[in-house]
C-alpha atoms as a PDB file:
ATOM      1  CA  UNK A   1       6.556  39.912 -17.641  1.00  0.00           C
ATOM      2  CA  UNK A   2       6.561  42.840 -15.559  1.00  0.00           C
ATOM      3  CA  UNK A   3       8.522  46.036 -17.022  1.00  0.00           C
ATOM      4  CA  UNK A   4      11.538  46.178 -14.191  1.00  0.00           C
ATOM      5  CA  UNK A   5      11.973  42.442 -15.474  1.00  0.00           C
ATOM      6  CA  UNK A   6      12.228  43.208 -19.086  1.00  0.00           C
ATOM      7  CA  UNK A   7      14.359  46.288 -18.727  1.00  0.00           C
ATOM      8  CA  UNK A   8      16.580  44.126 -16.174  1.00  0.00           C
ATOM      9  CA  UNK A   9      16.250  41.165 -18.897  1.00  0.00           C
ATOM     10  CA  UNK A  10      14.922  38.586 -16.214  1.00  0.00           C
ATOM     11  CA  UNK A  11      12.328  36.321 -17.584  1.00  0.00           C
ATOM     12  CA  UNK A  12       9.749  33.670 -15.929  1.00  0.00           C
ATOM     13  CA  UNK A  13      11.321  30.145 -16.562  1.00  0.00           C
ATOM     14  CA  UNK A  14       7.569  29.034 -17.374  1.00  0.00           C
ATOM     15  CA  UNK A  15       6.215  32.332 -19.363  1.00  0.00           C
ATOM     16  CA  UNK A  16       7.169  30.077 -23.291  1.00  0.00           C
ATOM     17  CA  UNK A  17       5.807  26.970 -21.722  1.00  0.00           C
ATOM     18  CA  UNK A  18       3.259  24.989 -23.869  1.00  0.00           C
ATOM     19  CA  UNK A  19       0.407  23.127 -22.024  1.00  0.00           C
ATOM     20  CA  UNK A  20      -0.080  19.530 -22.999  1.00  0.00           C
ATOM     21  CA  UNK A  21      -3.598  19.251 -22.717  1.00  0.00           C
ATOM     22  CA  UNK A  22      -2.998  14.785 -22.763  1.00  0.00           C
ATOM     23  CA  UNK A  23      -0.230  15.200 -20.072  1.00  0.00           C
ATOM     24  CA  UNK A  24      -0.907  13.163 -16.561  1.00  0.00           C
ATOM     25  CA  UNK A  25      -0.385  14.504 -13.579  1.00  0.00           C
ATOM     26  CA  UNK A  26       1.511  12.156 -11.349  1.00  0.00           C
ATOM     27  CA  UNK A  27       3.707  12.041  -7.775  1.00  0.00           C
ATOM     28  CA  UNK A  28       6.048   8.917  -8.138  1.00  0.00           C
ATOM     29  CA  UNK A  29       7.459   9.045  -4.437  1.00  0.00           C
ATOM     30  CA  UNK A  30       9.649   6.240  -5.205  1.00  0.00           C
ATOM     31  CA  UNK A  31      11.376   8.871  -7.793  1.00  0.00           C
ATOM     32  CA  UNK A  32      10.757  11.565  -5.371  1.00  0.00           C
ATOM     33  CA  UNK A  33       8.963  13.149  -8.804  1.00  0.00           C
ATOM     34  CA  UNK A  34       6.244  15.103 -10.513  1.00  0.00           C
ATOM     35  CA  UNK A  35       5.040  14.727 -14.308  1.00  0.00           C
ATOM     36  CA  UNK A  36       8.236  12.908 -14.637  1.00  0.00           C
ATOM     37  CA  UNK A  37      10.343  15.666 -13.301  1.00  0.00           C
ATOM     38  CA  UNK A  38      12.704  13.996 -10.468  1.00  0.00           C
ATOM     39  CA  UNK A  39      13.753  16.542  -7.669  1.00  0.00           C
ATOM     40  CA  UNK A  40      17.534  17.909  -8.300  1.00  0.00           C
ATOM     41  CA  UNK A  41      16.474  17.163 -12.045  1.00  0.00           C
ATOM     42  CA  UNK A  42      15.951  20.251 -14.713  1.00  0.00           C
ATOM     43  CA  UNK A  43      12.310  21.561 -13.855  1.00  0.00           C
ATOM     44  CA  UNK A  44      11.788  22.571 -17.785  1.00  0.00           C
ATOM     45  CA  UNK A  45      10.837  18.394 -16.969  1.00  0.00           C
ATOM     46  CA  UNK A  46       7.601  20.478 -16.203  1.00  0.00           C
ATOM     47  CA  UNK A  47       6.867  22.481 -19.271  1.00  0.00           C
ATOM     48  CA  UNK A  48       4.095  20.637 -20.737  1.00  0.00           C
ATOM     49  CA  UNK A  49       2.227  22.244 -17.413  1.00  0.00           C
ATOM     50  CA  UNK A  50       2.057  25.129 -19.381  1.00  0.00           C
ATOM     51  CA  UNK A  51       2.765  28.661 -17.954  1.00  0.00           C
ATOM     52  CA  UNK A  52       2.573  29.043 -14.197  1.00  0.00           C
ATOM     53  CA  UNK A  53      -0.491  30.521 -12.950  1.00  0.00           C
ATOM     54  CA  UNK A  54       1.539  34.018 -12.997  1.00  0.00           C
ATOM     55  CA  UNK A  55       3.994  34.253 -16.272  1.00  0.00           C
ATOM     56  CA  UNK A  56       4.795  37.348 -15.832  1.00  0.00           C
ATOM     57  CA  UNK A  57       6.161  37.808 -12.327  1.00  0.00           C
ATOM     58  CA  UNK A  58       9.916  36.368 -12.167  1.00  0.00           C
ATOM     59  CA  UNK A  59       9.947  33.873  -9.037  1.00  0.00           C
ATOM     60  CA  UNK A  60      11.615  31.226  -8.363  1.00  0.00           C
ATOM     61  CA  UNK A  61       7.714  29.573  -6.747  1.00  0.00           C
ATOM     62  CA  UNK A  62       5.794  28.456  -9.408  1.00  0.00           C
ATOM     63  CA  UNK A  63       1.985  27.726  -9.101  1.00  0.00           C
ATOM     64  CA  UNK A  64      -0.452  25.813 -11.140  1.00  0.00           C
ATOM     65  CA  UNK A  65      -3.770  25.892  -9.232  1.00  0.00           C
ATOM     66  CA  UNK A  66      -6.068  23.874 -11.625  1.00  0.00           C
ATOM     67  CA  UNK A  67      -3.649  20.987 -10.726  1.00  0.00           C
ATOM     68  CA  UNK A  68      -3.148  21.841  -6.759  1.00  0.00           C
ATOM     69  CA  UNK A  69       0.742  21.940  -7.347  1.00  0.00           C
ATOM     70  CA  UNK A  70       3.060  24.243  -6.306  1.00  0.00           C
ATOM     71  CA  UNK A  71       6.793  23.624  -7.352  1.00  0.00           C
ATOM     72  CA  UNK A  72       9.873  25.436  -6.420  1.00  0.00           C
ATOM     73  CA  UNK A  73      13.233  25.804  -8.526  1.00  0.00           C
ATOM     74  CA  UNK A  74      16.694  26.871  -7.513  1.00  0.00           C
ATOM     75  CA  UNK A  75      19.085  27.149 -10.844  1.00  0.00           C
ATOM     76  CA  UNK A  76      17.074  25.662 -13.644  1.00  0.00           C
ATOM     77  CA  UNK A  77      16.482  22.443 -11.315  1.00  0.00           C
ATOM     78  CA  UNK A  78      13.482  20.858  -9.288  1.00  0.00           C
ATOM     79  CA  UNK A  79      14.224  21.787  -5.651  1.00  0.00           C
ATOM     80  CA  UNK A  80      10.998  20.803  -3.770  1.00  0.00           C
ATOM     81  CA  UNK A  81       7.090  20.311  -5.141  1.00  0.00           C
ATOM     82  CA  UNK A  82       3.780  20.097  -2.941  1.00  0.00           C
ATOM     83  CA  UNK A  83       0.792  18.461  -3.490  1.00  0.00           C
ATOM     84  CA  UNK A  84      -2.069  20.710  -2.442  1.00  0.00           C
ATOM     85  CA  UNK A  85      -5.003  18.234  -1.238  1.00  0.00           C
ATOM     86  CA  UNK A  86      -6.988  21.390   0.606  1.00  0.00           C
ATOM     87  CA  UNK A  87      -6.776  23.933  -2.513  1.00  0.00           C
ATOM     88  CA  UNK A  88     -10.098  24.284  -4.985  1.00  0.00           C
ATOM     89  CA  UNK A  89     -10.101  22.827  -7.244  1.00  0.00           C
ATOM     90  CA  UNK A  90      -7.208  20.043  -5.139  1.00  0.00           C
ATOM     91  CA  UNK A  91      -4.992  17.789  -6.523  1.00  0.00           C
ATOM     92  CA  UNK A  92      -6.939  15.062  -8.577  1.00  0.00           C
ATOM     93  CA  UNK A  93      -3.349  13.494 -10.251  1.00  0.00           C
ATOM     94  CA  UNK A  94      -2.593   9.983  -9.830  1.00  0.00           C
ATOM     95  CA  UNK A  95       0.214   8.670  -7.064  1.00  0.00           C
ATOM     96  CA  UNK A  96       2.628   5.983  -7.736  1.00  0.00           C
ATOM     97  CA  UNK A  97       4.645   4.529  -4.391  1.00  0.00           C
ATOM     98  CA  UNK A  98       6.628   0.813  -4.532  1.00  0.00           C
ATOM     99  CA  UNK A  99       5.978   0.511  -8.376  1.00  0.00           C
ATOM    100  CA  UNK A 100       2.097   0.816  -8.566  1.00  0.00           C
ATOM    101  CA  UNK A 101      -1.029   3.232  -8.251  1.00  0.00           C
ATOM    102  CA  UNK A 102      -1.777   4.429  -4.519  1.00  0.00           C
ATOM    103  CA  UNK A 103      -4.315   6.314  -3.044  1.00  0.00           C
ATOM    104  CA  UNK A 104      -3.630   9.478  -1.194  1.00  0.00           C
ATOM    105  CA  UNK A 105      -6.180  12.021  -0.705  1.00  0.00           C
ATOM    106  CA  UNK A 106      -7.893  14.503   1.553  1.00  0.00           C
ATOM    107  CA  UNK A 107      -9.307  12.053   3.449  1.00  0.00           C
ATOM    108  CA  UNK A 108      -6.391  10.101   3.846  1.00  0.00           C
ATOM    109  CA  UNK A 109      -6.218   9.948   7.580  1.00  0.00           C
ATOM    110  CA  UNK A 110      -2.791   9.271   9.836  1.00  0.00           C
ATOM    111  CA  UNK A 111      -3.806   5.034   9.805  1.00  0.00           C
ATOM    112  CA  UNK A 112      -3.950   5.004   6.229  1.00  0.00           C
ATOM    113  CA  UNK A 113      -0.712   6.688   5.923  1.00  0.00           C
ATOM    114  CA  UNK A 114       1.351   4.574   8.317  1.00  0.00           C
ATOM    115  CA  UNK A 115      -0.782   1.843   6.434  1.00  0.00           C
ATOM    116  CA  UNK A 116       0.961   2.573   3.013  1.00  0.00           C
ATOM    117  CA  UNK A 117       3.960   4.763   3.130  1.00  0.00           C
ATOM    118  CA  UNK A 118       5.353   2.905   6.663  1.00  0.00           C
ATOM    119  CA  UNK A 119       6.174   4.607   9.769  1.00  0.00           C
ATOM    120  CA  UNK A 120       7.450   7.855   9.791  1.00  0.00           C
ATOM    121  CA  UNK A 121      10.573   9.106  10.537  1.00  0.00           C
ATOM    122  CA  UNK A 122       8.935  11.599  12.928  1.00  0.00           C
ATOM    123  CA  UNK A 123       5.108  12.914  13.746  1.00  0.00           C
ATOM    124  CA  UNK A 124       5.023  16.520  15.194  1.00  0.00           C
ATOM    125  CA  UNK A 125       2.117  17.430  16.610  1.00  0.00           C
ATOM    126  CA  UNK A 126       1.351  21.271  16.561  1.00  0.00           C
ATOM    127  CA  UNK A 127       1.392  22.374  20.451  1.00  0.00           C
ATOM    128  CA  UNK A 128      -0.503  25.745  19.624  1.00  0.00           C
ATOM    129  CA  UNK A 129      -3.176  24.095  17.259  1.00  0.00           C
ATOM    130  CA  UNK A 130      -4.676  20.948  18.547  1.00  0.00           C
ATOM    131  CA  UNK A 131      -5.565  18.739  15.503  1.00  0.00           C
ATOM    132  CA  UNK A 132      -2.230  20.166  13.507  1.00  0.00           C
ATOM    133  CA  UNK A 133       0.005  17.220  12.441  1.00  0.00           C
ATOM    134  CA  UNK A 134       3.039  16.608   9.901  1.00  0.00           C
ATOM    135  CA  UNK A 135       4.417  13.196   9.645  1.00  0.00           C
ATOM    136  CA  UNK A 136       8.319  13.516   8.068  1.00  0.00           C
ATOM    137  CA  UNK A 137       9.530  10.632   6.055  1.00  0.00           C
ATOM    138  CA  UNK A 138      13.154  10.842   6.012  1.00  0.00           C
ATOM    139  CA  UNK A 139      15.254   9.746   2.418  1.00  0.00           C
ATOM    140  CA  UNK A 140      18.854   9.671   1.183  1.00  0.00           C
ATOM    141  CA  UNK A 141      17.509  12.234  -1.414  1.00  0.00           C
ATOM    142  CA  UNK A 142      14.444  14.066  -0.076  1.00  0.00           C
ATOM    143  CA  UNK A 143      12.360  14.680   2.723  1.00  0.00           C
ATOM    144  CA  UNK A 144       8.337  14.651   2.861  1.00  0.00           C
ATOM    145  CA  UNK A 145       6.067  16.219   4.995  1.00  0.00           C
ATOM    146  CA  UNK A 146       2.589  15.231   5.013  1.00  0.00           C
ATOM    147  CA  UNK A 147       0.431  17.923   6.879  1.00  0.00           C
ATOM    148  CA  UNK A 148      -2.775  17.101   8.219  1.00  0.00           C
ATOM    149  CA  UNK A 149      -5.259  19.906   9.763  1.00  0.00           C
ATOM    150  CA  UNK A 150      -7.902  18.024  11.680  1.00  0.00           C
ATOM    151  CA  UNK A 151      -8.940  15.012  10.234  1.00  0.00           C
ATOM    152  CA  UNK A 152      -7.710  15.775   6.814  1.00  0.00           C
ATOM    153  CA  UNK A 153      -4.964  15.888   5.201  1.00  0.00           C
ATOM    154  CA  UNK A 154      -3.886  19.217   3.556  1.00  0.00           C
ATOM    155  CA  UNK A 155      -0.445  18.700   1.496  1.00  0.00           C
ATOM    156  CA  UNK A 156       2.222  16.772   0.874  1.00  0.00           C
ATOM    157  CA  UNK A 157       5.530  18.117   0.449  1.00  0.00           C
ATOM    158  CA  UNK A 158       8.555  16.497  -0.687  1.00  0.00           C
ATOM    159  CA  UNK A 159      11.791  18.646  -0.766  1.00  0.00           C
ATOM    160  CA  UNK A 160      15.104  18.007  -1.750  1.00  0.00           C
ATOM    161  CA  UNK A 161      16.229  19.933   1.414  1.00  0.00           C
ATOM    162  CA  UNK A 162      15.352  17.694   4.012  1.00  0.00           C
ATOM    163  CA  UNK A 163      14.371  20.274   6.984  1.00  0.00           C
ATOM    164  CA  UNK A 164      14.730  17.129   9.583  1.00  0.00           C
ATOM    165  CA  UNK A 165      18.500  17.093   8.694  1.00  0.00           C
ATOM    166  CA  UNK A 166      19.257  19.943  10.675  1.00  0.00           C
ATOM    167  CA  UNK A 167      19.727  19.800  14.208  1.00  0.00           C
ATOM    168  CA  UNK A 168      17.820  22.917  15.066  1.00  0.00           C
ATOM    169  CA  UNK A 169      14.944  21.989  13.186  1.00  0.00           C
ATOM    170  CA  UNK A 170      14.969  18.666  14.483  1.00  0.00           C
ATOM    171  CA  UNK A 171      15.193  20.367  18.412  1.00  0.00           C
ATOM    172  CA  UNK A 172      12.358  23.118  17.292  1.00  0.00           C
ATOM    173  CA  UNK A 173      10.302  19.980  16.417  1.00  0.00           C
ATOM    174  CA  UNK A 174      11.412  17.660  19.559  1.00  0.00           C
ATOM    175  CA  UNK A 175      12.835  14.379  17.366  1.00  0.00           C
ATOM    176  CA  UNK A 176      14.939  13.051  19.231  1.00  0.00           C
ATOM    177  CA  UNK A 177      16.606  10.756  16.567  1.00  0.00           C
ATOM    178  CA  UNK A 178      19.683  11.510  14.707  1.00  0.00           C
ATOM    179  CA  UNK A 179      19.068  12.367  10.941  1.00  0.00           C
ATOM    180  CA  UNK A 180      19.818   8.679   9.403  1.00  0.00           C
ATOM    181  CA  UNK A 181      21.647  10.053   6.201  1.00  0.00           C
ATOM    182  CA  UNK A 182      24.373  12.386   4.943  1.00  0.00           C
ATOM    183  CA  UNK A 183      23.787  15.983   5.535  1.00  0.00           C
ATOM    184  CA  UNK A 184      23.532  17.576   1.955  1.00  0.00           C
ATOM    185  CA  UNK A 185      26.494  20.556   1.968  1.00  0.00           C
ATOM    186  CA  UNK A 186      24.920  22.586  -0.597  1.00  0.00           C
END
């Protein structure tokens, strides 16, 4: 913890945390979840991650690179999480989608996606970098962006604030479809 931190009594949420060297890494996209930790839900869900990759700098971003995951808390609760399939060492955690083991990796190409997790609510294609692509999968509770850079696929997001929800967002990205679910108000 950094000095204006302690002086201003601020504290990483993860600096205490205890690693559990037998805990499994796994998304459950039907839960819209981490390591158990459901998004909305308290993130100390997390703590047998250990501390994040930076204890002593108060953030609400927390980073564990040896697992490619990247989590992000408002309040004490999960607010969004993303799977980092480009990062070294990448993700290597198990995925669970309709009630069993899936498999959803780097080279997991756009086919294979549609294949398993169904049409997407909307595929943006980046104008300014040819090869750029996010798929959005659109849920009552969440939102997910898989981003693919080429041929392979980077990340995979999935956020409690679903960006698609917005009407500006969904112009800046050129959906045409109306978001399918209530607008959260907070």
């Amino acid at each position: 913890m950094g000095l204006i931190d302690f002086l201003m009594g601020r504290k990483n949420l993860t600096f205490d945390w205890q690693a559990n060297p037998n805990l499994k890494v796994v998304v459950d996209l039907d839960r819209h979840a981490v390591c158990g930790a459901e998004l909305g839900g308290p993130i100390a869900r997390l703590s047998g991650l250990g501390p994040d990759d930076e204890p002593r700098k108060q953030t609400c971003f927390f980073r564990w690179r040896r697992h490619g995951l990247y989590v992000e808390e408002d309040e004490g609760r999960l607010e969004s999480f993303v799977i980092e399939l480009a990062a070294s060492p990448p993700y290597s955690g198990a995925w669970r989608f309709r009630g069993r083991e899936v498999a959803l990796g780097r080279g997991t190409t756009r086919d294979q996606a549609r294949a398993l997790l169904g049409e997407p609510f909307h595929a943006y294609d980046e104008p300014d970098a040819p090869g750029e692509t996010v798929f959005f999968y659109a849920h009552p509770k969440a939102e997910w962006q898989l981003a693919w850079d080429g041929e392979e696929l980077d990340s995979v997001e999935v956020n409690a604030y679903c960006e698609l929800s917005s009407d500006r967002a969904r112009a800046r990205y050129g959906c045409a479809k109306e978001w399918p679910y209530p607008v959260r108000e907070d």
